[in-house]
N, C-alpha and C. Protein backbone atom coordinates (compact mmCIF):
# COMPACT_ATOMS: atom_id res chain seq x y z
N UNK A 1 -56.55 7.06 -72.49
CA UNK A 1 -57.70 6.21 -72.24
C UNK A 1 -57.45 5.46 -70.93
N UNK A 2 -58.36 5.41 -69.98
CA UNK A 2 -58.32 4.52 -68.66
C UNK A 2 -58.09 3.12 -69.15
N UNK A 3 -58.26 2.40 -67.93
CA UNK A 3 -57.84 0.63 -68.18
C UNK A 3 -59.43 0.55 -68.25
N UNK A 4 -60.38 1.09 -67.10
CA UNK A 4 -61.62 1.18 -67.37
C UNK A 4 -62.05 1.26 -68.34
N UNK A 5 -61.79 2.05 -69.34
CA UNK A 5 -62.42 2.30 -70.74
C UNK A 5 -61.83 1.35 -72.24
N UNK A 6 -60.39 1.08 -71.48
CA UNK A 6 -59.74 -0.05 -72.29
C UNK A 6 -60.48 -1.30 -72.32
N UNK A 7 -60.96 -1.76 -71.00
CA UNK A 7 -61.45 -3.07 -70.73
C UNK A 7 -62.89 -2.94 -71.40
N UNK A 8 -63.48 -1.98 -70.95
CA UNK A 8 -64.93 -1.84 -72.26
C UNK A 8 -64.92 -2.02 -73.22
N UNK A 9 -63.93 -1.44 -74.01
CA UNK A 9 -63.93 -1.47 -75.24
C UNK A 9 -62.91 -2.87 -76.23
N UNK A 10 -62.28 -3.39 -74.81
CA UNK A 10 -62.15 -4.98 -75.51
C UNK A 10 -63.27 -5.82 -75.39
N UNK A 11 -64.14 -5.79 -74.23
CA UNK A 11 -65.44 -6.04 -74.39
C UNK A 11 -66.33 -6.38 -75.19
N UNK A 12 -66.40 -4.77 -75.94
CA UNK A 12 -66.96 -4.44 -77.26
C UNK A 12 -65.68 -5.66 -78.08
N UNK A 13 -65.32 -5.47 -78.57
CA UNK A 13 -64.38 -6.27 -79.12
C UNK A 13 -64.92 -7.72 -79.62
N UNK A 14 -64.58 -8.25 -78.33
CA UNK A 14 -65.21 -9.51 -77.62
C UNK A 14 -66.21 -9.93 -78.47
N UNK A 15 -67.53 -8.92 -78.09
CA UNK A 15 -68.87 -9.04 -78.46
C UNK A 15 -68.73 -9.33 -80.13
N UNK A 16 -67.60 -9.00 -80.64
CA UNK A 16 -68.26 -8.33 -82.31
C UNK A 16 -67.68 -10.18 -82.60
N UNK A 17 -66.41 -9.92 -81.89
CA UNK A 17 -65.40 -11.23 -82.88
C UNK A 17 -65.49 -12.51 -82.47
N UNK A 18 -65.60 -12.23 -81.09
CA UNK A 18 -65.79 -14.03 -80.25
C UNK A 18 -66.74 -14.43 -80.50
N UNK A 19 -67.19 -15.84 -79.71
CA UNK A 19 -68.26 -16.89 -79.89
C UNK A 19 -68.79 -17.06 -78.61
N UNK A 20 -69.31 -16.36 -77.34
CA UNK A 20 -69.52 -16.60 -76.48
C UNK A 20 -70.52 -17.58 -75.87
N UNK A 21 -70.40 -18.46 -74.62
CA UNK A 21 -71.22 -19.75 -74.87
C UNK A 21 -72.36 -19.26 -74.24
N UNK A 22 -73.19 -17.78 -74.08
CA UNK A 22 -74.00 -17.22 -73.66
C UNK A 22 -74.97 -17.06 -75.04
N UNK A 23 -74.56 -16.89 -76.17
CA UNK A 23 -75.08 -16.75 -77.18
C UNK A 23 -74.58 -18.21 -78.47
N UNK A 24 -75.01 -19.22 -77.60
CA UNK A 24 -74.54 -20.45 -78.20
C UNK A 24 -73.65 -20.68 -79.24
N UNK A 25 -72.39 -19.99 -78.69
CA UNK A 25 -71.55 -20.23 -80.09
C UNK A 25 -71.06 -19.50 -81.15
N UNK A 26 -71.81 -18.54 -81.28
CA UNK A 26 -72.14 -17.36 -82.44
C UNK A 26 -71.73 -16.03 -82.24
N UNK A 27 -70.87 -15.71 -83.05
CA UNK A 27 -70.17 -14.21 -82.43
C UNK A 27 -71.08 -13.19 -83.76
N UNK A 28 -71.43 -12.00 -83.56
CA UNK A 28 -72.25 -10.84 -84.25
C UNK A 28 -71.25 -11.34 -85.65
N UNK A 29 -69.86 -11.81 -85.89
CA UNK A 29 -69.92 -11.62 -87.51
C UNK A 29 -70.51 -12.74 -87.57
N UNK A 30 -70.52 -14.22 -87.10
CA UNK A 30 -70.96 -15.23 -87.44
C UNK A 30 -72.27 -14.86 -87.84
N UNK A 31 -73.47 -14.51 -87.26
CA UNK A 31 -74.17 -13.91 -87.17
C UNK A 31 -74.63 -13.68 -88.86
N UNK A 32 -73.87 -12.18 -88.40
CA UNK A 32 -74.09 -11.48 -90.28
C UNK A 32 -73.67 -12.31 -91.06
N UNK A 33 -72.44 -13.62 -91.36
CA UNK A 33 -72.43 -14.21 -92.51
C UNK A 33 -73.67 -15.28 -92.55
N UNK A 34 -74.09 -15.32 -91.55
CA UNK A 34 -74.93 -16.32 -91.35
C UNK A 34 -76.45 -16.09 -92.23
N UNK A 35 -76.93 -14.80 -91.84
CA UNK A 35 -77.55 -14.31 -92.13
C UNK A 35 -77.57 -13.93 -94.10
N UNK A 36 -76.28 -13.86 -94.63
CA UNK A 36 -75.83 -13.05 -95.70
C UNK A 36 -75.84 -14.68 -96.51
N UNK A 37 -75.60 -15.80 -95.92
CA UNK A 37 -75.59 -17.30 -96.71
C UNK A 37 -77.05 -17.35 -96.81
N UNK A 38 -77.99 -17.23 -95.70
CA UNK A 38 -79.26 -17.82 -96.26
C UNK A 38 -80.13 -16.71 -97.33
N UNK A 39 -79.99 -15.47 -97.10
CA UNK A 39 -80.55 -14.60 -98.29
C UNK A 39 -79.97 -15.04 -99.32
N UNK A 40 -78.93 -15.15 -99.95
CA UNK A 40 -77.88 -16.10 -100.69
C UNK A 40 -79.24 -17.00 -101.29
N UNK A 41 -78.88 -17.98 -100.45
CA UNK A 41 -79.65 -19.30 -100.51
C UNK A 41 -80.75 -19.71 -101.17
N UNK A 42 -81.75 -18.37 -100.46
CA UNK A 42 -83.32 -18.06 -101.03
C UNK A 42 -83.10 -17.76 -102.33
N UNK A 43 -82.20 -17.03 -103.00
CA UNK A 43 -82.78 -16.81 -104.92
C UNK A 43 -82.08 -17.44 -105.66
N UNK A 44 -81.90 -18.85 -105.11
CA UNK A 44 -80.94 -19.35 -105.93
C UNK A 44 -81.81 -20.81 -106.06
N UNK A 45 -82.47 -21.22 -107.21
CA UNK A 45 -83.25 -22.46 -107.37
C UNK A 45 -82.96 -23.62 -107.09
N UNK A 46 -83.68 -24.52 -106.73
CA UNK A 46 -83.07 -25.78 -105.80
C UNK A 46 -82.64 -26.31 -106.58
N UNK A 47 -82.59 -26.96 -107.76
CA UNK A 47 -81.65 -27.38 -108.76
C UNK A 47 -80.35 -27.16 -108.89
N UNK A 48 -80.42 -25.98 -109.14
CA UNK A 48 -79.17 -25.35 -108.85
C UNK A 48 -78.60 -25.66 -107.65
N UNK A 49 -78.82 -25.25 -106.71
CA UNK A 49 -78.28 -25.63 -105.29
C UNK A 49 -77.50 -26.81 -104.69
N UNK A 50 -78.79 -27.93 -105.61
CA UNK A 50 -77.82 -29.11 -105.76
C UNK A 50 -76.87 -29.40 -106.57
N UNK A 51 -76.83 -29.02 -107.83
CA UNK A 51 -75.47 -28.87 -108.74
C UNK A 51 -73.92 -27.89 -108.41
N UNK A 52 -74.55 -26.91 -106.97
CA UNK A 52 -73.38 -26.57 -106.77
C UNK A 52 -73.34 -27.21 -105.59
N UNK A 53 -73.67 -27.97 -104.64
CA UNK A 53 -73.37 -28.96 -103.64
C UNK A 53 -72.59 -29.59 -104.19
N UNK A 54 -72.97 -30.26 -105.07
CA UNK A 54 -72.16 -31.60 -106.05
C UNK A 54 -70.42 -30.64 -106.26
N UNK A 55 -70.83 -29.69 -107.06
CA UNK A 55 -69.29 -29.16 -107.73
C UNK A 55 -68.93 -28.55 -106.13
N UNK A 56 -69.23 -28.03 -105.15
CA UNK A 56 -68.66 -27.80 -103.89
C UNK A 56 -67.69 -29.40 -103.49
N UNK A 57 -68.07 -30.21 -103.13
CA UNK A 57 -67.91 -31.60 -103.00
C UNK A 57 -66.64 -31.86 -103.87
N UNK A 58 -66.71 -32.09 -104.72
CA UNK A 58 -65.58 -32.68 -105.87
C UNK A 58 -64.80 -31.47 -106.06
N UNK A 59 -64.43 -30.01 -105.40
CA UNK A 59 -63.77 -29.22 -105.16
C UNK A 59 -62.84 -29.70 -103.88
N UNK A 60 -63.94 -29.39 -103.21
CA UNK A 60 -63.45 -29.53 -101.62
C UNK A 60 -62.38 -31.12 -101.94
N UNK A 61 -62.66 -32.06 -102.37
CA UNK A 61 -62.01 -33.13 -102.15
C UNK A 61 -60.12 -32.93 -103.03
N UNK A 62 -60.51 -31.52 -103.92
CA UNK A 62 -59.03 -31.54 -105.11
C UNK A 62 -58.64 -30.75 -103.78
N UNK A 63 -59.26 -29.67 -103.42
CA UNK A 63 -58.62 -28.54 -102.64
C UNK A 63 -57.41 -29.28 -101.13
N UNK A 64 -58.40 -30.82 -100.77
CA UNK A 64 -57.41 -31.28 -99.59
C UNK A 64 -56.49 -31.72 -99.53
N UNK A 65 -56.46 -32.12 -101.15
CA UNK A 65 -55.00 -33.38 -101.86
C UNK A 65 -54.29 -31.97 -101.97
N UNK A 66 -54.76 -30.36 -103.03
CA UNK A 66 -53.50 -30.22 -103.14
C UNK A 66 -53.12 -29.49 -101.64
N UNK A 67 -54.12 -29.16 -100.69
CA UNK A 67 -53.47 -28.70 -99.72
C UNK A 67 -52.33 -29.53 -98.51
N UNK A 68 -52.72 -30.95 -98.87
CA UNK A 68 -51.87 -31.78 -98.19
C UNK A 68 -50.32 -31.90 -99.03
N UNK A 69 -50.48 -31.87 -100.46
CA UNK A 69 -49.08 -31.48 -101.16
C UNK A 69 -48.39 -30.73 -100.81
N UNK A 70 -49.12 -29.01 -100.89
CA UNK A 70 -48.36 -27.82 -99.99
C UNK A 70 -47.25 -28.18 -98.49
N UNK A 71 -48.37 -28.58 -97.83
CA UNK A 71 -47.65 -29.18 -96.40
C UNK A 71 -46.91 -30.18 -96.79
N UNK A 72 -46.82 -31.11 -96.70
CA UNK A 72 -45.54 -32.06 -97.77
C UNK A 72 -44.30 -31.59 -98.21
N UNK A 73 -44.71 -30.35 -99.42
CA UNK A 73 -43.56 -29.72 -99.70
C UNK A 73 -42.82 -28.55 -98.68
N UNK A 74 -44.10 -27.61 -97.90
CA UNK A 74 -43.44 -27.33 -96.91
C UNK A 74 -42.50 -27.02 -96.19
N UNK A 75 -42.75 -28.88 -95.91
CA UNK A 75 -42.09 -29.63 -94.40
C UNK A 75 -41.20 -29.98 -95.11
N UNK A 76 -40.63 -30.57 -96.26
CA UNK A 76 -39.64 -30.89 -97.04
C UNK A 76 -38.88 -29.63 -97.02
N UNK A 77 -39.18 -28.18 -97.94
CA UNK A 77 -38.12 -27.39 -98.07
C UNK A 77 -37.65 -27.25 -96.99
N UNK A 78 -38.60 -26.79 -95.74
CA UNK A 78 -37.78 -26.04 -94.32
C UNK A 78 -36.61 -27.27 -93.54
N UNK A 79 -37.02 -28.16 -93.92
CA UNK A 79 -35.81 -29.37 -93.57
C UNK A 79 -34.79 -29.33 -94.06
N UNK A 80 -34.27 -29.04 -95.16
CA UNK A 80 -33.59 -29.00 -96.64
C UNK A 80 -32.76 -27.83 -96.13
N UNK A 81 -33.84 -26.43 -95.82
CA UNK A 81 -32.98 -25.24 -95.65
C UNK A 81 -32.45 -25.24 -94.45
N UNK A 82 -32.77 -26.15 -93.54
CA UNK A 82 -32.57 -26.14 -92.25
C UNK A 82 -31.17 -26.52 -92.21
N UNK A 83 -30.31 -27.73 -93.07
CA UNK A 83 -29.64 -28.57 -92.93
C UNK A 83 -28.50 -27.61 -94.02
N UNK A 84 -29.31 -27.08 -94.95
CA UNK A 84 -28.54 -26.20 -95.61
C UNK A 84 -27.77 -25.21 -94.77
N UNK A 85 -28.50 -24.77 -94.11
CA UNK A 85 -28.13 -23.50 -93.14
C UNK A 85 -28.23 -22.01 -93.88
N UNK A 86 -28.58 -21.69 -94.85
CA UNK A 86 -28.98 -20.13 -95.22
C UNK A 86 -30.21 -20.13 -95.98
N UNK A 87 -30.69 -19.12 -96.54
CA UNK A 87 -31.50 -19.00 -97.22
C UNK A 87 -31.38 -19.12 -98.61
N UNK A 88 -32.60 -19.57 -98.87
CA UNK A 88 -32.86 -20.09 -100.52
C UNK A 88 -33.90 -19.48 -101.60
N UNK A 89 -33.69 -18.75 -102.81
CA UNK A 89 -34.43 -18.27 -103.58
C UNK A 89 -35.13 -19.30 -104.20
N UNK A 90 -36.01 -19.32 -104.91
CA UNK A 90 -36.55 -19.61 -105.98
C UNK A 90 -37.19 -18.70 -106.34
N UNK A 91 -38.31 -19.16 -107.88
CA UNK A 91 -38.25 -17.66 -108.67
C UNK A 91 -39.39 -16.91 -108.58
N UNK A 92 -40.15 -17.30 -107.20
CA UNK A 92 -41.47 -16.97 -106.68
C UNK A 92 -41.53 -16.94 -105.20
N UNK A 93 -40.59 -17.70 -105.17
CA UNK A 93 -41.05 -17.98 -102.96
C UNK A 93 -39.20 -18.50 -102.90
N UNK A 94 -39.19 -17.83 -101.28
CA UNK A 94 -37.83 -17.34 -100.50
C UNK A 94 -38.40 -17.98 -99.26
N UNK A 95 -37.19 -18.95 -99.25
CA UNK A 95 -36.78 -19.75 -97.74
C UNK A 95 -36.13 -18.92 -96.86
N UNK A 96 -36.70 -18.42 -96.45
CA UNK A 96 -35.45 -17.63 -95.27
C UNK A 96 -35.15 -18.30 -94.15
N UNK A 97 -34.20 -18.70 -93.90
CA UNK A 97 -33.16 -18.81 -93.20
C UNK A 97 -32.91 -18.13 -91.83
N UNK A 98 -33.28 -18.80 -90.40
CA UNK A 98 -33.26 -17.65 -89.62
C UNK A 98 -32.44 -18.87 -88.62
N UNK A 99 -30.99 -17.35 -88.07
CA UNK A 99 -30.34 -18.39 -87.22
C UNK A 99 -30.97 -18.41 -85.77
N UNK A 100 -30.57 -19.66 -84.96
CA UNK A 100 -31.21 -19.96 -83.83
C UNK A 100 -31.37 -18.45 -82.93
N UNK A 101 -32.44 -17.88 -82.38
CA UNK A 101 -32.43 -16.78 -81.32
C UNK A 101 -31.26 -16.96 -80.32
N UNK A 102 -30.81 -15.94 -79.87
CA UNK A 102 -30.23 -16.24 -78.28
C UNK A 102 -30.80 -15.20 -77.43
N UNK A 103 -30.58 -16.14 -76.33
CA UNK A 103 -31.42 -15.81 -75.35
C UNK A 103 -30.38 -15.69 -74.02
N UNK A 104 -30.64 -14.22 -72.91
CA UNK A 104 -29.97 -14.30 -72.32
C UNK A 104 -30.57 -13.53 -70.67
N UNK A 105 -30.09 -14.10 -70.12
CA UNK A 105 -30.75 -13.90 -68.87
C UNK A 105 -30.88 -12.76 -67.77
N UNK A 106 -32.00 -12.12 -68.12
CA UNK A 106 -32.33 -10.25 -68.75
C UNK A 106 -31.93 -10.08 -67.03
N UNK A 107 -32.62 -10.75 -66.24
CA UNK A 107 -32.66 -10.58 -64.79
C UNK A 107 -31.27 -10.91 -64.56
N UNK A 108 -30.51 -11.39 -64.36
CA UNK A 108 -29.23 -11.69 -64.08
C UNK A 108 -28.34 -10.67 -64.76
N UNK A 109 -28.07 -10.49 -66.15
CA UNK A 109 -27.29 -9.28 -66.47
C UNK A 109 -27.57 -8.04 -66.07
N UNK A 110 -28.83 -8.23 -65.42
CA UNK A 110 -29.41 -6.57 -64.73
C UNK A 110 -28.77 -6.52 -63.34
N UNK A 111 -28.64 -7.48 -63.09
CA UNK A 111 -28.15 -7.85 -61.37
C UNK A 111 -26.73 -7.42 -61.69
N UNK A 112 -25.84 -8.00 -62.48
CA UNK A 112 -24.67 -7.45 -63.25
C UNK A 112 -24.42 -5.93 -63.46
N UNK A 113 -25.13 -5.81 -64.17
CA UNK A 113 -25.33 -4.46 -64.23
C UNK A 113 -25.33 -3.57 -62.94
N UNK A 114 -26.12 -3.87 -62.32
CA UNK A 114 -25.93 -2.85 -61.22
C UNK A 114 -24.81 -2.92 -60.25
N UNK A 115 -23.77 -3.93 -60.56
CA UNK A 115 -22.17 -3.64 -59.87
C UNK A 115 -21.54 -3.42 -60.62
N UNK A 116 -21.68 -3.67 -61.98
CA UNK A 116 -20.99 -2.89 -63.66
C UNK A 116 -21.39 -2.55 -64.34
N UNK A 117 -21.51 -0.87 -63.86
CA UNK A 117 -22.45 0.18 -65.04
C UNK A 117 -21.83 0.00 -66.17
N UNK A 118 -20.41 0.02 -66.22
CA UNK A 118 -20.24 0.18 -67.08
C UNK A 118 -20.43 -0.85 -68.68
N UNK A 119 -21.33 -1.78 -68.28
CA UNK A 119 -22.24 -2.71 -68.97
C UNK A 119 -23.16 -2.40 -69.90
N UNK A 120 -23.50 -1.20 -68.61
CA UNK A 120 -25.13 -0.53 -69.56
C UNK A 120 -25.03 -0.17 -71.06
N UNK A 121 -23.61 0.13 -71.05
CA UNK A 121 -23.82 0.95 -72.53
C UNK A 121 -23.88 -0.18 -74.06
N UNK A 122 -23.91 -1.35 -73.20
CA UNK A 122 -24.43 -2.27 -74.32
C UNK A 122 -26.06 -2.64 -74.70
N UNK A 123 -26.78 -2.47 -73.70
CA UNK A 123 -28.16 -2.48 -73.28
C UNK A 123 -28.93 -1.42 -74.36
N UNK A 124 -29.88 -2.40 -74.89
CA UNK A 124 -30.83 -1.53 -75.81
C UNK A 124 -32.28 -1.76 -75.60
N UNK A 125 -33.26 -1.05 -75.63
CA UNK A 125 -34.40 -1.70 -75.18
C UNK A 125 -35.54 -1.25 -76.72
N UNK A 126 -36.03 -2.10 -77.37
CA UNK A 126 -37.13 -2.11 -78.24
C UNK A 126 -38.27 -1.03 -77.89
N UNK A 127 -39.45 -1.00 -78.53
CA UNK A 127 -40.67 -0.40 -78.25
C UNK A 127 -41.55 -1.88 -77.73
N UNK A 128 -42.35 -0.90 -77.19
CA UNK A 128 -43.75 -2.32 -76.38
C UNK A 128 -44.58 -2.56 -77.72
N UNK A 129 -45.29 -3.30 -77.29
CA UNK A 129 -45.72 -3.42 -78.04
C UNK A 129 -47.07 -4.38 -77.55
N UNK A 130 -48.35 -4.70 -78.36
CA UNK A 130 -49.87 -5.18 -77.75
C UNK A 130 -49.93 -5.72 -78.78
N UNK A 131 -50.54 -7.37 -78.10
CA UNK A 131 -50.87 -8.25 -79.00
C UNK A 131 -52.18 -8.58 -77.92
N UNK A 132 -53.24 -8.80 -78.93
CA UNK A 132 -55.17 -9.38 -78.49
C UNK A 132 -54.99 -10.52 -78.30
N UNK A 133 -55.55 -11.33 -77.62
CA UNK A 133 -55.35 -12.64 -77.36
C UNK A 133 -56.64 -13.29 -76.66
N UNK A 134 -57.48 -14.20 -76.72
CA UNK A 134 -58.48 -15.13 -76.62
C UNK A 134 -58.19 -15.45 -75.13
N UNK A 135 -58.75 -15.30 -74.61
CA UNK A 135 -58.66 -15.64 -73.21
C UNK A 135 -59.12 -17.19 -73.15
């Protein structure tokens, strides 16, 4: 595939998933859910509507306490395991434990490299790899 035909077709992309401020905001799925809430909306009797406003409401308000608990506990375990230093089971969810990255200075050991081949044979190189990203 060209870069030409690449760039079209993130384009297309673009069009389906973003919110562009040409189309005030609204990306084609916004759009369709948008569309898919108010048909929704229409066969559902106004009575009703307001009784699930109400139980939406007194949801939404349990859903923030326990989601602020989650974060709480969290930020608590990864501190805990942090100080621990390995990883931790429990009998549903696993702390893993990851030691600090190192990092080493790709341009400079290459500079190295090229007055001590015999270096190279430590050198490994991964696959590439593409990640989408929001401009």
């Amino acid at each position: 595939m060209s870069e030409e035909t690449i760039k079209l077709r993130l384009d297309e992309l673009s069009e389906v998933t973003l919110a562009p401020p040409a189309r005030a905001g609204v990306s084609a799925r916004d759009i369709a859910r948008i569309d898919y809430q108010t048909a929704r909306y229409a066969l559902i009797p106004q009575e009703i509507q307001i009784a699930l406003a109400d139980l939406d409401a007194e949801f939404t308000l349990r859903d923030a306490a326990i989601a602020l608990n989650i974060e709480e506990l969290e930020k608590e375990i990864k501190q805990a395991v942090l100080v621990h230093g390995a990883s931790v089971k429990g009998m549903h969810l696993h702390a893993v434990y990851n030691r600090p990255r190192v990092i080493w200075d790709t341009r400079g050991l290459d500079r190295y490299a090229a007055q001590h081949p015999e270096v190279v044979i430590f050198r490994s190189e991964g696959d590439a790899s593409v990640a989408i990203r929001k401009i």
